[in-house]
N, C-alpha and C. Protein backbone atom coordinates (compact mmCIF):
# COMPACT_ATOMS: atom_id res chain seq x y z
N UNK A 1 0.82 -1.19 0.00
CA UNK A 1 0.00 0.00 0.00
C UNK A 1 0.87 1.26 0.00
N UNK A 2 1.92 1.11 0.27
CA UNK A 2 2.86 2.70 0.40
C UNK A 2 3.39 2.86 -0.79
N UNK A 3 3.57 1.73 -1.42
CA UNK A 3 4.06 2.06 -3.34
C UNK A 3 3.06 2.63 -3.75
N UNK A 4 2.12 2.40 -3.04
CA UNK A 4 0.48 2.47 -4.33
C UNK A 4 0.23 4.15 -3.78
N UNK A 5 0.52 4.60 -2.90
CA UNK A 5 0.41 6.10 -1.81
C UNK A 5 1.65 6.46 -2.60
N UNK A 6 2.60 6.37 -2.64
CA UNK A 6 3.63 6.97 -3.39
C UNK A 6 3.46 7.59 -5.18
N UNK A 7 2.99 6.76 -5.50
CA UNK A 7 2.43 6.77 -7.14
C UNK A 7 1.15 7.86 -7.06
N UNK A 8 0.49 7.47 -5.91
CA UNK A 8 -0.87 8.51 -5.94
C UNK A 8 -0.56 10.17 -5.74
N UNK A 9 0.61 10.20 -5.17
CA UNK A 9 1.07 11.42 -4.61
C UNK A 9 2.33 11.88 -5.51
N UNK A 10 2.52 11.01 -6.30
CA UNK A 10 3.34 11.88 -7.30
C UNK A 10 3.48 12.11 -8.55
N UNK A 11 1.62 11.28 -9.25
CA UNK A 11 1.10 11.57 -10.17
C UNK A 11 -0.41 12.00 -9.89
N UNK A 12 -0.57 12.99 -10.91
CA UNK A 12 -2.04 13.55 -10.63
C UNK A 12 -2.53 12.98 -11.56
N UNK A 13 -2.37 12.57 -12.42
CA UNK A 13 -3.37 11.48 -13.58
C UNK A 13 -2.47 10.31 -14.25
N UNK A 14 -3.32 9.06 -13.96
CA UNK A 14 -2.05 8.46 -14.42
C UNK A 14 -3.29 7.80 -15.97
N UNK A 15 -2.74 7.59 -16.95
CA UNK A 15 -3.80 6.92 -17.61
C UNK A 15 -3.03 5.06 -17.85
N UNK A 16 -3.79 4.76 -18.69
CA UNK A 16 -3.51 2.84 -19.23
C UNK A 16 -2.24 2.74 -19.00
N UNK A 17 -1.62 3.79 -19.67
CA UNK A 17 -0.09 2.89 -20.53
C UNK A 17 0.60 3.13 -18.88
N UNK A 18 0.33 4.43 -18.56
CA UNK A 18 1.63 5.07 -17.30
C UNK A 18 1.20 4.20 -16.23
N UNK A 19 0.04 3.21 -16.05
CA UNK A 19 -0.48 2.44 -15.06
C UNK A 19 -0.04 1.62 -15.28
N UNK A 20 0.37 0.58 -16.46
CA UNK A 20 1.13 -0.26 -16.52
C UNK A 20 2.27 -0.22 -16.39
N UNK A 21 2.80 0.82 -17.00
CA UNK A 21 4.60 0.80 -16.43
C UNK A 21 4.80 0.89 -15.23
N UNK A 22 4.19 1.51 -14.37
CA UNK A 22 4.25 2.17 -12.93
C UNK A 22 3.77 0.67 -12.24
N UNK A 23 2.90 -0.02 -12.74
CA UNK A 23 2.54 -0.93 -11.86
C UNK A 23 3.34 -2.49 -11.81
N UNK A 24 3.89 -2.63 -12.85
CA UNK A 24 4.78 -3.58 -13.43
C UNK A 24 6.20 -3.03 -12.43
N UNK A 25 6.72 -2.38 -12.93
CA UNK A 25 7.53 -1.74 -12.20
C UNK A 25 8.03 -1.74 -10.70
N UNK A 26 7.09 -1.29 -9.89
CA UNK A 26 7.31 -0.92 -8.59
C UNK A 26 5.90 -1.90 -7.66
N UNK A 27 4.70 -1.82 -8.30
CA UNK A 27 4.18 -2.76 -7.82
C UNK A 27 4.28 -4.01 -7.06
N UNK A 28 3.86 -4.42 -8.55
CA UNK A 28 3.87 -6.09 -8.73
C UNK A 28 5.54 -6.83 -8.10
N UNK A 29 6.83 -6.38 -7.89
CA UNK A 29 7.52 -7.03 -7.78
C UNK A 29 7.61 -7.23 -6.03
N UNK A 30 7.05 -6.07 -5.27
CA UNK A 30 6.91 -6.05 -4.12
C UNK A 30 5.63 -7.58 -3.34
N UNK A 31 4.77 -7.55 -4.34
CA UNK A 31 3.67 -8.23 -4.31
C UNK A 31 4.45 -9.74 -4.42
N UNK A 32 4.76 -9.63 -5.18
CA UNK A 32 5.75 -11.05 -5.61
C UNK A 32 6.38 -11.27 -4.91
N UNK A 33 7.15 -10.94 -3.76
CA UNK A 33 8.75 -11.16 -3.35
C UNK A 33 8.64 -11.79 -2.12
N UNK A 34 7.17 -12.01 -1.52
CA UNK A 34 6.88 -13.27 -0.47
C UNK A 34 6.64 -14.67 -0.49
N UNK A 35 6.80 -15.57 -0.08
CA UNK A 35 6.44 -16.59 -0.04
C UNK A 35 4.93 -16.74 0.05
N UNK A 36 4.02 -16.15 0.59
CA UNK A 36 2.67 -15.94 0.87
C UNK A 36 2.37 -15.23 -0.91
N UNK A 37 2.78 -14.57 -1.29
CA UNK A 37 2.30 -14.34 -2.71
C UNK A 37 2.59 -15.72 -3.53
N UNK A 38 3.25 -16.34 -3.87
CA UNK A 38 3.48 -16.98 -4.53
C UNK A 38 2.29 -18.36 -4.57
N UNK A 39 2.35 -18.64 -3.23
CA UNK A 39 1.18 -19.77 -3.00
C UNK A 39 0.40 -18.95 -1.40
N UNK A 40 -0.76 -18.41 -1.58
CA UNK A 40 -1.18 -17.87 -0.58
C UNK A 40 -2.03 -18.91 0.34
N UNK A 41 -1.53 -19.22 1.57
CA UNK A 41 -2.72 -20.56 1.81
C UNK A 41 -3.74 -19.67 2.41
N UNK A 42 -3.51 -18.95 3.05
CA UNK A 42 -4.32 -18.31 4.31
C UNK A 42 -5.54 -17.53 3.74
N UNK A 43 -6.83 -17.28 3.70
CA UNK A 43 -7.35 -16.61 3.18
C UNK A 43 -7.08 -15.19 3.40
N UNK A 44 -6.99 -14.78 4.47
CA UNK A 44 -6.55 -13.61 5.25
C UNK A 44 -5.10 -13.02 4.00
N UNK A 45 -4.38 -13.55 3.50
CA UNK A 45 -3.15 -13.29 2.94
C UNK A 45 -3.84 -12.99 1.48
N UNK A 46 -4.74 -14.37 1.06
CA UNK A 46 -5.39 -13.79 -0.65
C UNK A 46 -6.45 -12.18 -0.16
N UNK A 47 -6.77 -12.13 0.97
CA UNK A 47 -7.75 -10.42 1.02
C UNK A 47 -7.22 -9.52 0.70
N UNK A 48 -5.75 -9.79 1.58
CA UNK A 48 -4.80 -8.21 1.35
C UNK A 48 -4.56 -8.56 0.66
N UNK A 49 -3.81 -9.32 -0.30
CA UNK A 49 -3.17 -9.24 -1.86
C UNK A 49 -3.93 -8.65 -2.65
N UNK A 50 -5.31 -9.51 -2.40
CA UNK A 50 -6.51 -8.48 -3.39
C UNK A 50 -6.91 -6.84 -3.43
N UNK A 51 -6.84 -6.73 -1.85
CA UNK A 51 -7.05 -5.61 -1.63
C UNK A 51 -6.39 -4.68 -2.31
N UNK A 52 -4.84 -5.02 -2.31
CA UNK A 52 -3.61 -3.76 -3.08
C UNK A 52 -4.10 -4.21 -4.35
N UNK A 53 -4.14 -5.23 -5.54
CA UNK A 53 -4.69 -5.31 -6.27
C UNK A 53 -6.23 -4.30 -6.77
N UNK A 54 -6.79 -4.18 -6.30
CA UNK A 54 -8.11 -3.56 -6.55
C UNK A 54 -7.82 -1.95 -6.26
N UNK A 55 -7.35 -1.92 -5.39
CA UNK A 55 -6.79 -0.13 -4.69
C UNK A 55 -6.19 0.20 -6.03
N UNK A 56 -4.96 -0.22 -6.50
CA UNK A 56 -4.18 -0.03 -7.69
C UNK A 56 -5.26 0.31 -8.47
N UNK A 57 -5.80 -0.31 -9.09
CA UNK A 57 -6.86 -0.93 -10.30
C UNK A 57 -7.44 0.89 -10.41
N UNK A 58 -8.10 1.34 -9.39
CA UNK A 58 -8.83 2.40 -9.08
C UNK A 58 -7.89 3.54 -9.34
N UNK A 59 -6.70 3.66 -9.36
CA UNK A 59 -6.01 5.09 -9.38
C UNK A 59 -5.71 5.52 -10.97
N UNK A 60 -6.27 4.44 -11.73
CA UNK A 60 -6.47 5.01 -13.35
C UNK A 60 -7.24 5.87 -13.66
N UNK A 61 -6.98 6.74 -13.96
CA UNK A 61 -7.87 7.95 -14.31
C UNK A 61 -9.18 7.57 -15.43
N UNK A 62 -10.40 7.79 -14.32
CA UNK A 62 -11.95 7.25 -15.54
C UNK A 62 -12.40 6.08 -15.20
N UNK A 63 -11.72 5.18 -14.26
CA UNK A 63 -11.71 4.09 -14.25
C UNK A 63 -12.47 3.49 -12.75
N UNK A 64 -11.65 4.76 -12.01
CA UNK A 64 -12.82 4.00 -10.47
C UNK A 64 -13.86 3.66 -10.18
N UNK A 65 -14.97 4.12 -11.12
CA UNK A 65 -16.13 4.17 -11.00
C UNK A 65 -16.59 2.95 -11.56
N UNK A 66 -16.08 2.34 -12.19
CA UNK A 66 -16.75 0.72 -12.80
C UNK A 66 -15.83 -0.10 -12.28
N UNK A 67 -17.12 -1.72 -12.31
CA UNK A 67 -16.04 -2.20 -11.52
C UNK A 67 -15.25 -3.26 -11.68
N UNK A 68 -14.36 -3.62 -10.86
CA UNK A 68 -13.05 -4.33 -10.64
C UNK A 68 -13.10 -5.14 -11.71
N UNK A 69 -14.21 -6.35 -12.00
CA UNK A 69 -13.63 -7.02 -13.41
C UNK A 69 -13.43 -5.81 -14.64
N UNK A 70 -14.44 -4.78 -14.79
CA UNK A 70 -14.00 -4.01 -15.95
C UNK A 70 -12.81 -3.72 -16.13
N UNK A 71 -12.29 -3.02 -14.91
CA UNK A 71 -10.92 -2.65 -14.70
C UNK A 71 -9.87 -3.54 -15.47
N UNK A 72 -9.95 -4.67 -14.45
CA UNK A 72 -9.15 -5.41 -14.85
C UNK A 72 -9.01 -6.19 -16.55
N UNK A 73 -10.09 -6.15 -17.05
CA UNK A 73 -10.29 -5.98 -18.44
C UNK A 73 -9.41 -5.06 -19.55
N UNK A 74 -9.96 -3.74 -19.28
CA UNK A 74 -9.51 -2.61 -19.78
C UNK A 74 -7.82 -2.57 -19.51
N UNK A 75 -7.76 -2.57 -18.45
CA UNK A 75 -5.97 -3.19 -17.85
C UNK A 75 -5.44 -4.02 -18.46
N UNK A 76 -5.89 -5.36 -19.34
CA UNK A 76 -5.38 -6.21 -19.26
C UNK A 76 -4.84 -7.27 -18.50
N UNK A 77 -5.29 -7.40 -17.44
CA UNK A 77 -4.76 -7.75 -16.10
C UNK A 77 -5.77 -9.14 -15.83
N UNK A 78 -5.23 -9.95 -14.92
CA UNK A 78 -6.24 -10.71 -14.40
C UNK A 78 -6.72 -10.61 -13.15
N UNK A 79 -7.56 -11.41 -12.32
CA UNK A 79 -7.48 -11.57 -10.95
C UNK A 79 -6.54 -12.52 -10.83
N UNK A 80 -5.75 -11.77 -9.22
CA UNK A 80 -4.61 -12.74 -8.61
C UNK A 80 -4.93 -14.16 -8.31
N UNK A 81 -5.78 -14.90 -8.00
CA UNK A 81 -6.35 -15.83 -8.28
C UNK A 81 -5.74 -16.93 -9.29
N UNK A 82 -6.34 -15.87 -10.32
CA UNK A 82 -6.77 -16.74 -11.64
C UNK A 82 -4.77 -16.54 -12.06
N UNK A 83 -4.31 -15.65 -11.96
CA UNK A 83 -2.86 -15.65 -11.98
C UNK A 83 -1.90 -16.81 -11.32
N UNK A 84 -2.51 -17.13 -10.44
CA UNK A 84 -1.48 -17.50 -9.41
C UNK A 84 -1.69 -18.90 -9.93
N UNK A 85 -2.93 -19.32 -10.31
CA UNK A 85 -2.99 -20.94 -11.40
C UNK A 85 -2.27 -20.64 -12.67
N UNK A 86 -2.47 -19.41 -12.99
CA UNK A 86 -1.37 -19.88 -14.78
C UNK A 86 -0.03 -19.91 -14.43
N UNK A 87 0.42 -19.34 -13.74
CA UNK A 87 1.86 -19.59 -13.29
C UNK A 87 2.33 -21.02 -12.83
């Protein structure tokens, strides 16, 4: 959540493309770098993962207002979920 507060506070609009670089980037590798991301058993561990997942999703400019599957659509993105089986 403090990458995702950092990005919010030092862009005032981010659109598609600058959401993907920014989120690829500095995100996702933080998200990745636990053992609990990789195979989450705990449900409690898949909430918050989701949670920063979905928070992110929302700081695209136009985009907060519909929801999370659209997002993640328009993103290109999947749910962590459905990620964590294709891997």
């Amino acid at each position: 959540m403090s990458v995702l507060q950092l990005i919010k506070r030092t862009f005032s609009r981010i659109d598609v493309d600058d959401f993907k670089t920014l989120y690829h980037t500095y995100v996702r590798p933080h998200m990745e770098y636990c053992v609990q991301v990789w195979n989450p058993y705990l449900q409690k561990d898949i909430d918050c993962l989701e949670k920063v997942h979905r928070r992110a999703t929302k700081m695209v400019w136009g985009l907060s207002k519909r929801s999370y599957a659209e997002r993640l659509h328009i993103l290109g993105l999947y749910p962590l979920e459905q990620r964590w089986i294709k891997d």
